[in-house]
C-alpha atoms as a PDB file:
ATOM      1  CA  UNK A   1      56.271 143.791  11.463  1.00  0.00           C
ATOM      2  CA  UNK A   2      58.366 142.562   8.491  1.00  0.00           C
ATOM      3  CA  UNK A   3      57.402 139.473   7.025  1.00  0.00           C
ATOM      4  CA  UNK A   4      59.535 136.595   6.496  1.00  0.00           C
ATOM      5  CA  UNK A   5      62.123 137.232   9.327  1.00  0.00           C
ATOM      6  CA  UNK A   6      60.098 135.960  12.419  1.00  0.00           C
ATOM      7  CA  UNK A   7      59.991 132.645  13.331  1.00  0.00           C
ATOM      8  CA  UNK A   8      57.153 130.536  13.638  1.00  0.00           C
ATOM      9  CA  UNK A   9      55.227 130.517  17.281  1.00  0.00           C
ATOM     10  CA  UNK A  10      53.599 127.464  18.355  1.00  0.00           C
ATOM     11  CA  UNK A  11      51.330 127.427  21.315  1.00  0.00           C
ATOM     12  CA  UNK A  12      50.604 123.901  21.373  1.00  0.00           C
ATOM     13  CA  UNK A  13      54.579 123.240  22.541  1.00  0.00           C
ATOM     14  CA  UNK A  14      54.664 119.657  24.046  1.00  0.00           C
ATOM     15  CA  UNK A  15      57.615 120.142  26.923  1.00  0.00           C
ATOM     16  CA  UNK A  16      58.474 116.526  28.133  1.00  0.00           C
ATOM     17  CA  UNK A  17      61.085 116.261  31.593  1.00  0.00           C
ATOM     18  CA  UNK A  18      63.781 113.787  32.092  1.00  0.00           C
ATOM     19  CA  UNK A  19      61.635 112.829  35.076  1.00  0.00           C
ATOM     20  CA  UNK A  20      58.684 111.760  33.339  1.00  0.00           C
ATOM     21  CA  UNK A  21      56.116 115.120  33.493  1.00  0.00           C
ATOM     22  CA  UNK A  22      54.856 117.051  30.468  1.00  0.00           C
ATOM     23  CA  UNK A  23      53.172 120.195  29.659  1.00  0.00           C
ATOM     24  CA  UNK A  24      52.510 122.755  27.304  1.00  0.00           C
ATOM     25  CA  UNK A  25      53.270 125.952  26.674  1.00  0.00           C
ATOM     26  CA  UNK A  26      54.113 127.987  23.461  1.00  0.00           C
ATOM     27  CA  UNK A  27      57.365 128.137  21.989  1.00  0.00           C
ATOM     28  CA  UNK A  28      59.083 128.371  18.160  1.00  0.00           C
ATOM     29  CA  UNK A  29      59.933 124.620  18.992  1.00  0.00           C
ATOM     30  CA  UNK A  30      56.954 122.068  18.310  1.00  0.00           C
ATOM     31  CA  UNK A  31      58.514 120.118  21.283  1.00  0.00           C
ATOM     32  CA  UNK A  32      61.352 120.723  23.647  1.00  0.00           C
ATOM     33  CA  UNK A  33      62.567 118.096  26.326  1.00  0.00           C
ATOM     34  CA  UNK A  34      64.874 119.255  29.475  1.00  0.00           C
ATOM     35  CA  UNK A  35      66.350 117.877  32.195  1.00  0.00           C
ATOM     36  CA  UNK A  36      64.421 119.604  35.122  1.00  0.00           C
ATOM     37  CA  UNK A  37      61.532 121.184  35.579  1.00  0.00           C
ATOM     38  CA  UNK A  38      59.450 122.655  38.485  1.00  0.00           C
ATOM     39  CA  UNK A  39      57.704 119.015  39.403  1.00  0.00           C
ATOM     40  CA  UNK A  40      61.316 117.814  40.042  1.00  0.00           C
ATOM     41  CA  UNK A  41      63.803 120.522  41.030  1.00  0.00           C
ATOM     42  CA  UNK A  42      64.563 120.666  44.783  1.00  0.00           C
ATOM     43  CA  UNK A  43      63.831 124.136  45.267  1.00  0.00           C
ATOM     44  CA  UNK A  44      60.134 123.430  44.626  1.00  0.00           C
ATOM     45  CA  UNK A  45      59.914 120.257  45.904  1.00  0.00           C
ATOM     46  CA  UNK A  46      61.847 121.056  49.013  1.00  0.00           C
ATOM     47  CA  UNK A  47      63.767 117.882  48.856  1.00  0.00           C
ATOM     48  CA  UNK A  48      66.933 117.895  50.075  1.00  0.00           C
ATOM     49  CA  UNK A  49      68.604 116.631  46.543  1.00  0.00           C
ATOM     50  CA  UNK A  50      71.721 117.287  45.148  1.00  0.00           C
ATOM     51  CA  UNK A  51      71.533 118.353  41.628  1.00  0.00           C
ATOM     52  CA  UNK A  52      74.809 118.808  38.851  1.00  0.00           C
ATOM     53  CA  UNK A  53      73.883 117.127  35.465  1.00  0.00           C
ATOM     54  CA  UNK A  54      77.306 118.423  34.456  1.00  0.00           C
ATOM     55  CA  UNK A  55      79.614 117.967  36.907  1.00  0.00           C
ATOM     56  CA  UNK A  56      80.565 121.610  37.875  1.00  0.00           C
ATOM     57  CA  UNK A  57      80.922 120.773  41.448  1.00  0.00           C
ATOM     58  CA  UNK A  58      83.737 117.963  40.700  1.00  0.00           C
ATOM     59  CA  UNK A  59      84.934 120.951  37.983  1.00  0.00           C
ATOM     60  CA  UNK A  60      85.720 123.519  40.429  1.00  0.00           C
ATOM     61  CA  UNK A  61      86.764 120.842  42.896  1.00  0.00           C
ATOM     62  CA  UNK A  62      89.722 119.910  40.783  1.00  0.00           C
ATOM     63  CA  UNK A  63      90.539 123.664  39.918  1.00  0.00           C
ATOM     64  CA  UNK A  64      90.283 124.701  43.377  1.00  0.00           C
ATOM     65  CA  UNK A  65      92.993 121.727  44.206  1.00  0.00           C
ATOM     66  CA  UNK A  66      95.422 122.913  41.087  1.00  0.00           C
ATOM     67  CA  UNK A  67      95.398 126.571  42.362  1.00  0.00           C
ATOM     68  CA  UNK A  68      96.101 125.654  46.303  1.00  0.00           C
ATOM     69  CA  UNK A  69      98.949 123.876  44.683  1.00  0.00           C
ATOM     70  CA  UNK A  70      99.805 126.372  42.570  1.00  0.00           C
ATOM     71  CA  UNK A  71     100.156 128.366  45.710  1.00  0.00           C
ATOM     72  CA  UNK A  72     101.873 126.273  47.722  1.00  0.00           C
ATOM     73  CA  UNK A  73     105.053 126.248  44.881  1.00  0.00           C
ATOM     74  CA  UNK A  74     104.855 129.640  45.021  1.00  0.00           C
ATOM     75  CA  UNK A  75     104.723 130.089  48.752  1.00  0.00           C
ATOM     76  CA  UNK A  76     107.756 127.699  48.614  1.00  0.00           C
ATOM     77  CA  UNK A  77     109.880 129.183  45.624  1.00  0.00           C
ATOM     78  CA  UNK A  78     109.384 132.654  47.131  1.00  0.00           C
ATOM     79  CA  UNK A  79     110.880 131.267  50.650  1.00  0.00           C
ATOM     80  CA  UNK A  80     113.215 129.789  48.916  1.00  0.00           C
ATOM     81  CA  UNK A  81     114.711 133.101  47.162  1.00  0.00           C
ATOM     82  CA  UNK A  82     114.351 134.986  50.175  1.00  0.00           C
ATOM     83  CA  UNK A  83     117.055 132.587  51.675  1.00  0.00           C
ATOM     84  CA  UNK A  84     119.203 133.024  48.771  1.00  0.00           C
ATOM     85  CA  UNK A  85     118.974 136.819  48.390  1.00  0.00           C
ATOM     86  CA  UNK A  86     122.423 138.226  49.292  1.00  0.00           C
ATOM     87  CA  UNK A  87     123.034 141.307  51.987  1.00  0.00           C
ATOM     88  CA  UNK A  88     123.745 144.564  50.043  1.00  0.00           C
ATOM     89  CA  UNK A  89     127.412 145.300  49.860  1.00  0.00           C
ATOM     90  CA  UNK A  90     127.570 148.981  50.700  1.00  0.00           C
ATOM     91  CA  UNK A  91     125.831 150.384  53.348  1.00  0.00           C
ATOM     92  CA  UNK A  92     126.217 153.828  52.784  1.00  0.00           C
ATOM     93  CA  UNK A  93     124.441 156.781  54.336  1.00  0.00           C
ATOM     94  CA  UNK A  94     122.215 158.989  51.766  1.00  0.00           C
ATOM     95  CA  UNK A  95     124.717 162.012  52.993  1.00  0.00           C
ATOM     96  CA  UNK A  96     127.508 159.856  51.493  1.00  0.00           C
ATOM     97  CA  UNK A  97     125.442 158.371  48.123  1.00  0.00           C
ATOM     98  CA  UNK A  98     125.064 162.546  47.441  1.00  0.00           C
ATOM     99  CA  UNK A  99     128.702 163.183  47.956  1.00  0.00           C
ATOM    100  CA  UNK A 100     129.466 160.993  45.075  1.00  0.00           C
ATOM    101  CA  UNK A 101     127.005 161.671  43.258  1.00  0.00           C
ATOM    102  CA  UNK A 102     127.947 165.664  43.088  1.00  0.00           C
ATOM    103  CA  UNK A 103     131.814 164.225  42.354  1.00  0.00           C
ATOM    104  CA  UNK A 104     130.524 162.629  39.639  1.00  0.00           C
ATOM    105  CA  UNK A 105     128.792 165.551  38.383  1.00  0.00           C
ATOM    106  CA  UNK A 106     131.841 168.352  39.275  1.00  0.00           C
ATOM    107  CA  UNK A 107     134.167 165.960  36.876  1.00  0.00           C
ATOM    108  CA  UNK A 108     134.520 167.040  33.588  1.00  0.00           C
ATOM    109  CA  UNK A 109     133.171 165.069  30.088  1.00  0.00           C
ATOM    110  CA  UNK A 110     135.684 163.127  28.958  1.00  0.00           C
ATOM    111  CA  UNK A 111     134.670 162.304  25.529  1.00  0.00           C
ATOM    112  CA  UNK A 112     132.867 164.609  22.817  1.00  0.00           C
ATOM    113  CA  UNK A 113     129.732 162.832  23.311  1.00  0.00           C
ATOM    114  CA  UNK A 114     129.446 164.386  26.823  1.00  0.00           C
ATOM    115  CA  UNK A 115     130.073 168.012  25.354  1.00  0.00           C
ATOM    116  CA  UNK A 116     127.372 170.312  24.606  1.00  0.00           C
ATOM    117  CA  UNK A 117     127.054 170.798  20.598  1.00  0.00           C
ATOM    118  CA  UNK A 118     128.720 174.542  19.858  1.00  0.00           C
END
């Protein structure tokens, strides 16, 4: 191992919970404190107890509500243009749209851009 770019272990690590327990175990920190640890978490103690020492419940909570009425404006705005969108002017057949087209075409250029280079 190189020397000098390992930190320093410590076996004697005193780990102290928000709910009052402590033990040790080793660590590069002489003492580390936490907020929950296996003599209090409900999945070990199989209490029924809600934990969120952050609030990420109330977090998505208030996202979820901003993009449901996010949603709802756009539900609205897009019935909104679909009341608004006009009927389409010509309703001609695709036999017709080619007929003009190949006019078009048949005609000849009518400026010198339009005429192949010589």
């Amino acid at each position: 191992m190189k020397k000098d770019i390992h930190p320093n272990w410590h076996n004697d690590c005193s780990v102290t919970c928000a709910c009052g327990a402590t033990f040790t175990t080793g660590s590069i920190y002489e003492s580390l404190t936490v907020e929950i640890c296996s003599q209090c978490h409900p999945f070990f103690t199989g209490e029924m107890k809600f934990v969120d020492t952050q609030g990420r419940v109330d977090k998505f909570m208030k996202k979820r509500a901003q993009s449901e009425a996010k949603r709802a404006a756009l539900a609205k705005e897009k019935a909104s243009k679909k009341k608004e969108a006009p009927a389409p002017k010509d309703n001609k057949s695709y036999r017709q749209i080619l007929a003009a087209t190949k006019s078009n075409l048949n005609q000849k250029p009518d400026s010198k851009l339009d005429k192949p280079a010589a």
